[in-house]
PDB file of N, CA and C in Angstrom:
ATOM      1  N   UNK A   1       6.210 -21.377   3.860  1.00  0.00           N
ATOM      2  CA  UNK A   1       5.721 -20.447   2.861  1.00  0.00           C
ATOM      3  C   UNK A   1       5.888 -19.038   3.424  1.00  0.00           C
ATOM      4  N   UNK A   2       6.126 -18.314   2.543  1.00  0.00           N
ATOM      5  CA  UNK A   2       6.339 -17.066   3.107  1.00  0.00           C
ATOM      6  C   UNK A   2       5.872 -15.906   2.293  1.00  0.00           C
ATOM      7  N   UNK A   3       4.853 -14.883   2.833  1.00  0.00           N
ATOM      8  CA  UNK A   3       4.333 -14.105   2.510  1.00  0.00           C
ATOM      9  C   UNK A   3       4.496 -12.641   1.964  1.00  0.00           C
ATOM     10  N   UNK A   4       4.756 -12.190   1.057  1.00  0.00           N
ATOM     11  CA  UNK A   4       4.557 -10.645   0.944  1.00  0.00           C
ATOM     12  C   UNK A   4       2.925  -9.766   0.767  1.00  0.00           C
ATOM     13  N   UNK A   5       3.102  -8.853   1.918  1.00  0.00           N
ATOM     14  CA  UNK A   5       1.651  -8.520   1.792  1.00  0.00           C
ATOM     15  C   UNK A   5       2.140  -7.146   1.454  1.00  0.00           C
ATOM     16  N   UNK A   6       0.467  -6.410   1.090  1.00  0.00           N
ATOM     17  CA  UNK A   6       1.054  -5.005   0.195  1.00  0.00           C
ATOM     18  C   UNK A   6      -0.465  -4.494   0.393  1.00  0.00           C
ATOM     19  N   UNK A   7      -0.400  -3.106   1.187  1.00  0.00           N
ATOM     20  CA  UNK A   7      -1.573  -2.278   1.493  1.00  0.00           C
ATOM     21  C   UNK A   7      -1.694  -1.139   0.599  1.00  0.00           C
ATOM     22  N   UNK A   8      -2.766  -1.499   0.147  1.00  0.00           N
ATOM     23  CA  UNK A   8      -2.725  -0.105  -0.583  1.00  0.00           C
ATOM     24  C   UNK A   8      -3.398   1.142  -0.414  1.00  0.00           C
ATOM     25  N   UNK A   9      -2.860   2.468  -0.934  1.00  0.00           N
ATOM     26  CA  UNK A   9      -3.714   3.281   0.192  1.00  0.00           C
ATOM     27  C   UNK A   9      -5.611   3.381  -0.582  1.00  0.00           C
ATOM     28  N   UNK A  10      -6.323   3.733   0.100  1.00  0.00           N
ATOM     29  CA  UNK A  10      -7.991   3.873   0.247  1.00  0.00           C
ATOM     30  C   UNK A  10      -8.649   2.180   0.193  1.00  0.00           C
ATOM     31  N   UNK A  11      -7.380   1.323   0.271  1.00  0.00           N
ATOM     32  CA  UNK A  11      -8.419   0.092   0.113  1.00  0.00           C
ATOM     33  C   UNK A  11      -8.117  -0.825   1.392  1.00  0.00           C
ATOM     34  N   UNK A  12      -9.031  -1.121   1.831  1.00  0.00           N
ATOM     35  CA  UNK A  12      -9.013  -1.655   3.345  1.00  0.00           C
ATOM     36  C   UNK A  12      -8.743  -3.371   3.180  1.00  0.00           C
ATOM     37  N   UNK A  13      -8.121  -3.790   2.003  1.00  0.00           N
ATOM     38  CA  UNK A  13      -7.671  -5.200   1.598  1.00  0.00           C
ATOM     39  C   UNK A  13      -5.986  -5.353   1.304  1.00  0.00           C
ATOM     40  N   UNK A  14      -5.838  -6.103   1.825  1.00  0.00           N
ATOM     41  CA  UNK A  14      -4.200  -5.995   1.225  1.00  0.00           C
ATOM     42  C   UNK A  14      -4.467  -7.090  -0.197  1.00  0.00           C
ATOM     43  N   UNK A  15      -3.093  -7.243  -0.680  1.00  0.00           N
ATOM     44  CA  UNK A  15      -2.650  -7.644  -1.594  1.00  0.00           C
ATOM     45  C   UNK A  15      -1.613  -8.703  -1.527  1.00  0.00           C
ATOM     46  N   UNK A  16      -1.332  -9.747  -1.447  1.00  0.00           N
ATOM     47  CA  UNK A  16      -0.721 -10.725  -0.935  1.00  0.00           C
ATOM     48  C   UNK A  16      -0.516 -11.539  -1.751  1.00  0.00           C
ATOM     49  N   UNK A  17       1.238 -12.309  -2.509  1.00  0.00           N
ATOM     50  CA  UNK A  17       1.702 -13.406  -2.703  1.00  0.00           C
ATOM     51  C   UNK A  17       2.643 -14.244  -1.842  1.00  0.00           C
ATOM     52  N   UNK A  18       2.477 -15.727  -1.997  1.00  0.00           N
ATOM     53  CA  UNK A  18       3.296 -16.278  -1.257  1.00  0.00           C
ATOM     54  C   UNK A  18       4.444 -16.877  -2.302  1.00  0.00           C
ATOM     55  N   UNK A  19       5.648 -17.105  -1.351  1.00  0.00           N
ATOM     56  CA  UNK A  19       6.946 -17.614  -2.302  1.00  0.00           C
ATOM     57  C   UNK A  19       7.401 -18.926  -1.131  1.00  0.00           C
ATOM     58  N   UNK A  20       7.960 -19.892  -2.171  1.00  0.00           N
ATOM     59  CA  UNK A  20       8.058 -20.608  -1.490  1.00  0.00           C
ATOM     60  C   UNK A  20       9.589 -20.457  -0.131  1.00  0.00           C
ATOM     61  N   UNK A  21      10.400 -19.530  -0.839  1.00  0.00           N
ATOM     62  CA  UNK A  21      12.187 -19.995   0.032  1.00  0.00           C
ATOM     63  C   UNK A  21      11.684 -18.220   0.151  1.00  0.00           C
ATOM     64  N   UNK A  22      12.627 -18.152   1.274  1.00  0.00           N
ATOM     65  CA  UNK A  22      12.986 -16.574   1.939  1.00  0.00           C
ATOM     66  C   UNK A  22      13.600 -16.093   0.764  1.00  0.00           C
ATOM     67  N   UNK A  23      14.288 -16.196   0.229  1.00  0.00           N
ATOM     68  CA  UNK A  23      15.418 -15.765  -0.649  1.00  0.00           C
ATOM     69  C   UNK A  23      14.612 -14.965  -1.746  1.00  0.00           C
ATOM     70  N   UNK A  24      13.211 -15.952  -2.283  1.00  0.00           N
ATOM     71  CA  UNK A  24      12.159 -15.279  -3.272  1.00  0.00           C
ATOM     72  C   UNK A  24      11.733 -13.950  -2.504  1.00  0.00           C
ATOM     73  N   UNK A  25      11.141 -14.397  -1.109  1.00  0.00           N
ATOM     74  CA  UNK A  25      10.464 -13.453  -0.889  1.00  0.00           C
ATOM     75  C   UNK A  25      11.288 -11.935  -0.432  1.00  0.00           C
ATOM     76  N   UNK A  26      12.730 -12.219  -0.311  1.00  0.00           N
ATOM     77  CA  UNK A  26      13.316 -10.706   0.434  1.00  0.00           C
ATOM     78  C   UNK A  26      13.544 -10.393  -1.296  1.00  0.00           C
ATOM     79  N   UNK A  27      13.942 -10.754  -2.442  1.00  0.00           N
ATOM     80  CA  UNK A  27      14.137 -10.635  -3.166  1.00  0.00           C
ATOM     81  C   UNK A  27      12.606  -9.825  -3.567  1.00  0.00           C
ATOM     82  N   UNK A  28      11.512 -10.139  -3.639  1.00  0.00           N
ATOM     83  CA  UNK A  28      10.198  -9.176  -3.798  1.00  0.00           C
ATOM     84  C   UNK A  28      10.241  -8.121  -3.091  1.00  0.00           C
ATOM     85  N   UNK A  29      10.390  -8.125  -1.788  1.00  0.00           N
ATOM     86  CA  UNK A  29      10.418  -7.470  -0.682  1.00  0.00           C
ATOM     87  C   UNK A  29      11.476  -6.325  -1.303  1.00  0.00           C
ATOM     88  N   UNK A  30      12.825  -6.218  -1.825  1.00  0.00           N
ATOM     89  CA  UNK A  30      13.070  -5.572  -2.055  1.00  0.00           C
ATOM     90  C   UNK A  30      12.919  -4.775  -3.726  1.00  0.00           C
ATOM     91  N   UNK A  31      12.482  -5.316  -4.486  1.00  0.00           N
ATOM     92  CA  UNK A  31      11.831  -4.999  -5.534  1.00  0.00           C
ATOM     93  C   UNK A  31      11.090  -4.193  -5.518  1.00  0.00           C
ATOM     94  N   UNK A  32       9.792  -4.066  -4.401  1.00  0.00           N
ATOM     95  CA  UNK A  32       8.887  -3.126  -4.028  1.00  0.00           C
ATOM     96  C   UNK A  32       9.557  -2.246  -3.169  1.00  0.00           C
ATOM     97  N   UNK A  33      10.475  -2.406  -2.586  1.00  0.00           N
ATOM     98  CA  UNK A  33      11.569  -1.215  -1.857  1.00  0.00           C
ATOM     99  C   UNK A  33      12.424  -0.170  -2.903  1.00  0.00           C
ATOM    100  N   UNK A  34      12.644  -1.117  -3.609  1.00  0.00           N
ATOM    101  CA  UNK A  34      13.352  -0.145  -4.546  1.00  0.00           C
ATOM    102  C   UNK A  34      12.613   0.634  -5.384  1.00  0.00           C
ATOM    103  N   UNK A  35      11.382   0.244  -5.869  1.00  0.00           N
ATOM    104  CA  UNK A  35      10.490   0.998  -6.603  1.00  0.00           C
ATOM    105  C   UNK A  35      10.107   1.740  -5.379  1.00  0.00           C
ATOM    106  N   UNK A  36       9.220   1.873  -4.302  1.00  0.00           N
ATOM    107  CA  UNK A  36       9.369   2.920  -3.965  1.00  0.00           C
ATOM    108  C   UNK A  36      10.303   4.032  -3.837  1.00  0.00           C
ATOM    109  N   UNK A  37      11.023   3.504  -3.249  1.00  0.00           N
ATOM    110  CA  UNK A  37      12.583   4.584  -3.342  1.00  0.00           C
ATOM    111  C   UNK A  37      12.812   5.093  -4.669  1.00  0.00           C
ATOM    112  N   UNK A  38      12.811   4.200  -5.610  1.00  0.00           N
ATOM    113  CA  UNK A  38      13.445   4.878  -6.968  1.00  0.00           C
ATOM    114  C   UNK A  38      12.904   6.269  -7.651  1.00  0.00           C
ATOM    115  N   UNK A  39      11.234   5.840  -7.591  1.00  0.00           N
ATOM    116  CA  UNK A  39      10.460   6.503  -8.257  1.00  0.00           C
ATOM    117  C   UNK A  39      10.608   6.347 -10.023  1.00  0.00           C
ATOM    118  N   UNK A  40      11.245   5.662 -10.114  1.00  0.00           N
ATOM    119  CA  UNK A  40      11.230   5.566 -11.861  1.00  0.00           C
ATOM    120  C   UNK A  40      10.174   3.994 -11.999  1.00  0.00           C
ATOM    121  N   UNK A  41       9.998   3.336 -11.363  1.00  0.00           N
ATOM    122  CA  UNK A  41       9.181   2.521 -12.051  1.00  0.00           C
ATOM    123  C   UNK A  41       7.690   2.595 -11.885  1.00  0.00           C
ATOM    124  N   UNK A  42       6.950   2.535 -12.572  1.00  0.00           N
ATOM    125  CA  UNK A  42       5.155   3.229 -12.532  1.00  0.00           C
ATOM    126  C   UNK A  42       4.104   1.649 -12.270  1.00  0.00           C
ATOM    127  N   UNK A  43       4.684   0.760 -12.311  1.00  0.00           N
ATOM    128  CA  UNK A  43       4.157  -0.122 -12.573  1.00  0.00           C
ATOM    129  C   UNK A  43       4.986  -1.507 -11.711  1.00  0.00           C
ATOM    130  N   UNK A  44       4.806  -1.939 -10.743  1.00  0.00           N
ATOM    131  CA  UNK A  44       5.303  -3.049 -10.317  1.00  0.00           C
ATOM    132  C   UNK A  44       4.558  -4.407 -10.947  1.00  0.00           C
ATOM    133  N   UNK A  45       5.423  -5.609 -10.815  1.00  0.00           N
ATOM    134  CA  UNK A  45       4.808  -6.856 -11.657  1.00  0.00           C
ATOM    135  C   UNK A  45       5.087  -7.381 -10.602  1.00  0.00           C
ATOM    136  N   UNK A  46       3.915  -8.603  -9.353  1.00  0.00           N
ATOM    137  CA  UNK A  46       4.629  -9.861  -9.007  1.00  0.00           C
ATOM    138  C   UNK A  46       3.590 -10.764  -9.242  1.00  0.00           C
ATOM    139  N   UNK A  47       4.387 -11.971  -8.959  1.00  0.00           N
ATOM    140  CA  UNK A  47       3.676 -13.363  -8.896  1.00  0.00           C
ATOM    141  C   UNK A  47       3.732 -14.245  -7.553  1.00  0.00           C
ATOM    142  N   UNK A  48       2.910 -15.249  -7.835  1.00  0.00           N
ATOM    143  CA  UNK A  48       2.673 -15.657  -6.641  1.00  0.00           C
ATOM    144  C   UNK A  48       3.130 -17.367  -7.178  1.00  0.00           C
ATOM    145  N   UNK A  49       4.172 -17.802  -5.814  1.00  0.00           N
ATOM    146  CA  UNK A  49       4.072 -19.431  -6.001  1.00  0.00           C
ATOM    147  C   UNK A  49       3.238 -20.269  -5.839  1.00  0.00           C
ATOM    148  N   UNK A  50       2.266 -20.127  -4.812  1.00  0.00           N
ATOM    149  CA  UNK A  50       1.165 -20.524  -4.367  1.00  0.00           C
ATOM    150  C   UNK A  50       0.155 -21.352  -5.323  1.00  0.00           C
ATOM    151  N   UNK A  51      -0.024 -20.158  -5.828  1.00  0.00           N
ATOM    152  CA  UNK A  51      -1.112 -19.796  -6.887  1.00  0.00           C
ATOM    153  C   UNK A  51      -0.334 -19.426  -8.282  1.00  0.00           C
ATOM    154  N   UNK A  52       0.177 -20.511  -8.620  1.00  0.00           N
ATOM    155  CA  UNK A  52       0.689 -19.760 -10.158  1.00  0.00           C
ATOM    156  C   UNK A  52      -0.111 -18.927 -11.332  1.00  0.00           C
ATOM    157  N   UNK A  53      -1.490 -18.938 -11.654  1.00  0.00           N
ATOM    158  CA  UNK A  53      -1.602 -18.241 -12.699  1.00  0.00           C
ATOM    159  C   UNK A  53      -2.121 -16.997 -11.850  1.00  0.00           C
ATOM    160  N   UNK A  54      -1.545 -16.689 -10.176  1.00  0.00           N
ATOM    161  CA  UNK A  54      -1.997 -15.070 -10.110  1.00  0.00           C
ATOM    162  C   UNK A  54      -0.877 -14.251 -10.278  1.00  0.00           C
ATOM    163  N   UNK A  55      -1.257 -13.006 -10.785  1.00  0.00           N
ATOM    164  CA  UNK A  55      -0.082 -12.088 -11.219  1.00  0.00           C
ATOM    165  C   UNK A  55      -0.799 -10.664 -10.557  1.00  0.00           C
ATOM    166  N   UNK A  56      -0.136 -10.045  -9.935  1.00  0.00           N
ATOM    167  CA  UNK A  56       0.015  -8.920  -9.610  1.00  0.00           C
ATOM    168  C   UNK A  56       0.509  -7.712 -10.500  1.00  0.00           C
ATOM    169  N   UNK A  57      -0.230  -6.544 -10.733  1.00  0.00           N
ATOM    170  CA  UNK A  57       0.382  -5.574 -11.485  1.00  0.00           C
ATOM    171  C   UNK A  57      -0.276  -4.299 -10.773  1.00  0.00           C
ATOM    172  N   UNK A  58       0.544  -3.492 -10.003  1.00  0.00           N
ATOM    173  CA  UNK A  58       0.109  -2.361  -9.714  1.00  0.00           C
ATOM    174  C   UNK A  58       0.754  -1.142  -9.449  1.00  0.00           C
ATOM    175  N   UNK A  59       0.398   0.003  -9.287  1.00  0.00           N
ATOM    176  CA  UNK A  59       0.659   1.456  -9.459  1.00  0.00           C
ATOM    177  C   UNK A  59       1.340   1.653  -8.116  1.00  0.00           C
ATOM    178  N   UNK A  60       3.050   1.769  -8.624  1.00  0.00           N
ATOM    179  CA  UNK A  60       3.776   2.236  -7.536  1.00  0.00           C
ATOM    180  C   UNK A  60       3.578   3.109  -6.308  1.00  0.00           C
ATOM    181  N   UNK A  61       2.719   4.450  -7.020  1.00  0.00           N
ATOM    182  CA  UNK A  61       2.325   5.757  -6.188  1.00  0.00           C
ATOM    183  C   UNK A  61       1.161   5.191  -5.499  1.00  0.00           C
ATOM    184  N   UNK A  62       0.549   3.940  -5.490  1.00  0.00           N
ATOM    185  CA  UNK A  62      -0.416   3.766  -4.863  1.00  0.00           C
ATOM    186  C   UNK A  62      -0.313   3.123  -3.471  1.00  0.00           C
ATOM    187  N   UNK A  63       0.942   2.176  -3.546  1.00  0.00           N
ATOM    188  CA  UNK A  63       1.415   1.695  -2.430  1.00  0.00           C
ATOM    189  C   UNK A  63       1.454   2.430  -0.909  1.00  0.00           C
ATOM    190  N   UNK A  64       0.862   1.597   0.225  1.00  0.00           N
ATOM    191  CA  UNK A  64       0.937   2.797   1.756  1.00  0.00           C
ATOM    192  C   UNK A  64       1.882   1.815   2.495  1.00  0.00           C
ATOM    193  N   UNK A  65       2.351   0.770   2.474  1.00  0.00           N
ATOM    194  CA  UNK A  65       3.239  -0.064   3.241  1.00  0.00           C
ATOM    195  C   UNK A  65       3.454  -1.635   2.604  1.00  0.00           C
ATOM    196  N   UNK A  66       4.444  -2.124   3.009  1.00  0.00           N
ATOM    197  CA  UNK A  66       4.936  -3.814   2.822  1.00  0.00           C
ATOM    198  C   UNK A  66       5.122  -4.682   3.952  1.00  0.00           C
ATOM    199  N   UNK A  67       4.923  -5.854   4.119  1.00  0.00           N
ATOM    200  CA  UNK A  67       5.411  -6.227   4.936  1.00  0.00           C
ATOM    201  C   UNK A  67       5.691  -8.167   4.179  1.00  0.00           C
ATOM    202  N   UNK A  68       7.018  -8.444   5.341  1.00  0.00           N
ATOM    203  CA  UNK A  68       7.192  -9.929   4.454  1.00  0.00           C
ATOM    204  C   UNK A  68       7.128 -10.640   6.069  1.00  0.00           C
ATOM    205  N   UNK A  69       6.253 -11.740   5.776  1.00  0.00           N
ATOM    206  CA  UNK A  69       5.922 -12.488   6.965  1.00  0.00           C
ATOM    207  C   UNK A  69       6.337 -14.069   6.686  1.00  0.00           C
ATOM    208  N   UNK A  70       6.873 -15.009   7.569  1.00  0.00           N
ATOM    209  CA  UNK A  70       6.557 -16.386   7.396  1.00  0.00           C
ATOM    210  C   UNK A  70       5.198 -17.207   7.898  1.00  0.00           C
ATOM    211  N   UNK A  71       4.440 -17.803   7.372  1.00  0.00           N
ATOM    212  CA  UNK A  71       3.297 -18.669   7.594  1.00  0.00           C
ATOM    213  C   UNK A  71       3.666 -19.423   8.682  1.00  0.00           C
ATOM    214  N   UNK A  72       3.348 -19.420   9.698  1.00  0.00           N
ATOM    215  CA  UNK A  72       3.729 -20.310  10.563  1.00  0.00           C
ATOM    216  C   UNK A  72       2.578 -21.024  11.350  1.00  0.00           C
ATOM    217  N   UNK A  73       2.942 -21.766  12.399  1.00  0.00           N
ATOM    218  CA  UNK A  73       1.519 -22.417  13.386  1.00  0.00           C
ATOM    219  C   UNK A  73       1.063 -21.222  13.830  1.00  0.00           C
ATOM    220  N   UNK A  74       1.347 -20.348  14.036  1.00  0.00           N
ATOM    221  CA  UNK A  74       0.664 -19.313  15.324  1.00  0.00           C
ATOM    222  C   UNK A  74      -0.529 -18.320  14.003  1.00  0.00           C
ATOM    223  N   UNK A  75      -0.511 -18.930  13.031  1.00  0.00           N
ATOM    224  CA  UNK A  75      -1.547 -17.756  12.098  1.00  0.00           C
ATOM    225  C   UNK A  75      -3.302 -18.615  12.070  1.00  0.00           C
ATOM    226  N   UNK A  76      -3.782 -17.612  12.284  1.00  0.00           N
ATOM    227  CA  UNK A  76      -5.081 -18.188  11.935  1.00  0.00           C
ATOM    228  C   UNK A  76      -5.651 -19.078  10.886  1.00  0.00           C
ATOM    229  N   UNK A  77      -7.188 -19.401  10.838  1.00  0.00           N
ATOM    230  CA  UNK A  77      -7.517 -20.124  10.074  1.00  0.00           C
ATOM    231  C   UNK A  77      -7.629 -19.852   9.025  1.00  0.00           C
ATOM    232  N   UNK A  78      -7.649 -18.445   8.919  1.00  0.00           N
ATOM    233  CA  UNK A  78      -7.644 -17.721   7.459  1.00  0.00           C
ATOM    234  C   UNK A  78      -5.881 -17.682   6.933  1.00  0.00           C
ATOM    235  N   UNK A  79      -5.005 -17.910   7.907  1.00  0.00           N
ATOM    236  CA  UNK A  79      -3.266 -17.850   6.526  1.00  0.00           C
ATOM    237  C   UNK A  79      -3.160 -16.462   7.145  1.00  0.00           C
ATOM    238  N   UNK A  80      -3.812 -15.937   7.635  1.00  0.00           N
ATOM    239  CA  UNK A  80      -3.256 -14.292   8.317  1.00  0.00           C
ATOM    240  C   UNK A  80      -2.504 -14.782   9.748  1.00  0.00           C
ATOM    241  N   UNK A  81      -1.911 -13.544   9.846  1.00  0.00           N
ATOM    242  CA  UNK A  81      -1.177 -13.622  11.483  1.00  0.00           C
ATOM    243  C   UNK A  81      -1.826 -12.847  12.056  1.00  0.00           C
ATOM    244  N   UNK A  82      -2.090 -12.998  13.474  1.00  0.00           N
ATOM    245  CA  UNK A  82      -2.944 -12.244  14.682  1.00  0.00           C
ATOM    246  C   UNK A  82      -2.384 -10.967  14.050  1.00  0.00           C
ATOM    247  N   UNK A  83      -3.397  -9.866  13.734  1.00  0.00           N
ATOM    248  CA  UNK A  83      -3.081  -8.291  14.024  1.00  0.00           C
ATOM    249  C   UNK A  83      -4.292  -7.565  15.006  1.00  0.00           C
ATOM    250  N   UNK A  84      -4.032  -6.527  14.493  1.00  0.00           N
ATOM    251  CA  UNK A  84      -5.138  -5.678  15.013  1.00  0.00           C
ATOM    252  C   UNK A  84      -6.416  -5.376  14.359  1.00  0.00           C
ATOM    253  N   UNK A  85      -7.474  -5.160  15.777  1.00  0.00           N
ATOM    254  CA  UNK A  85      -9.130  -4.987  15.206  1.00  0.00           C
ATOM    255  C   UNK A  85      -9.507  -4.273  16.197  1.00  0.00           C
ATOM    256  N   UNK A  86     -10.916  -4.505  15.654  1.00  0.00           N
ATOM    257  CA  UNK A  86     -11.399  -3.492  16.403  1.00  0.00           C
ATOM    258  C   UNK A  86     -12.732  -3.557  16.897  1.00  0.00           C
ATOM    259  N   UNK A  87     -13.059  -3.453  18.104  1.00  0.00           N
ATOM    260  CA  UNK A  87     -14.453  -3.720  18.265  1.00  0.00           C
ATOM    261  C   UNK A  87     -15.526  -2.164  18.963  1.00  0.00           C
ATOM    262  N   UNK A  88     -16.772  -2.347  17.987  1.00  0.00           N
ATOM    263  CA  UNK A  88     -17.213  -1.252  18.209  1.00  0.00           C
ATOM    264  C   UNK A  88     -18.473  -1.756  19.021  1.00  0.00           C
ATOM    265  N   UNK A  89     -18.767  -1.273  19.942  1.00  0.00           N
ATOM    266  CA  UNK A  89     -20.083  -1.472  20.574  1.00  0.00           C
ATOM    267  C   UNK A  89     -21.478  -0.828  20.193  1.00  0.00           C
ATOM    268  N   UNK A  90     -22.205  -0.965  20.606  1.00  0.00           N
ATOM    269  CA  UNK A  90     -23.846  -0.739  20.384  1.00  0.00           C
ATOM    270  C   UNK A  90     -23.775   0.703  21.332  1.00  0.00           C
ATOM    271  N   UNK A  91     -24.233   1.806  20.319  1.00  0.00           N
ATOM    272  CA  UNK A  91     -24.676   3.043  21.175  1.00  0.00           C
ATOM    273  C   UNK A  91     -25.753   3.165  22.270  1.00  0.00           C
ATOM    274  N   UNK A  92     -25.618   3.227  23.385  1.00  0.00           N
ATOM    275  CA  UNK A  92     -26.854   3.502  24.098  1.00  0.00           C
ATOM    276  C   UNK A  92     -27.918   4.376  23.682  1.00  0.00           C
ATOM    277  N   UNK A  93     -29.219   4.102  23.930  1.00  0.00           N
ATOM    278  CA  UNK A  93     -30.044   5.092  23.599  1.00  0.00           C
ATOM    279  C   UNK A  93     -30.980   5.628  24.859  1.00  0.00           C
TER     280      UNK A  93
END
């Protein structure tokens, strides 16, 4: 399975469908490339194989990055892949 995830800017959640063959997903992958680049489309549409009745519809100018990942053994229990965090400690007083 293979993932397209999609950050959007002020929201600290991504946005994520899965496709089943690479071919779907570079094919999304570049869909959302080209709408950024283009600037003529206001409105992106995707779907998800996964989950068929989810549909994605959102505001091109809102987009802050993409990324297309494969699901593999090395992802957590949540379907994410190891990234980055952050740990904050307890202020001394």
């Amino acid at each position: 399975m293979h993932t397209l995830e999609l950050n959007l800017k002020h929201s600290p959640l991504p946005l994520m469908v899965q496709k089943e063959t690479l071919e779907a997903a570079q094919a999304d992958y570049q869909k959302v490339l080209e709408a950024l680049k283009g600037g003529n489309t206001v409105v992106l549409e995707l779907t998800c194989d996964q989950v068929t009745d989810k549909h994605l519809s959102l505001l091109v100018s809102e987009i802050a990055a993409v990324q297309l990942y494969e699901k593999s053994g090395t992802t957590s229990a949540s379907g994410r892949p190891p990234g980055f965090f952050s740990l904050v400690g307890e202020e001394a007083q």
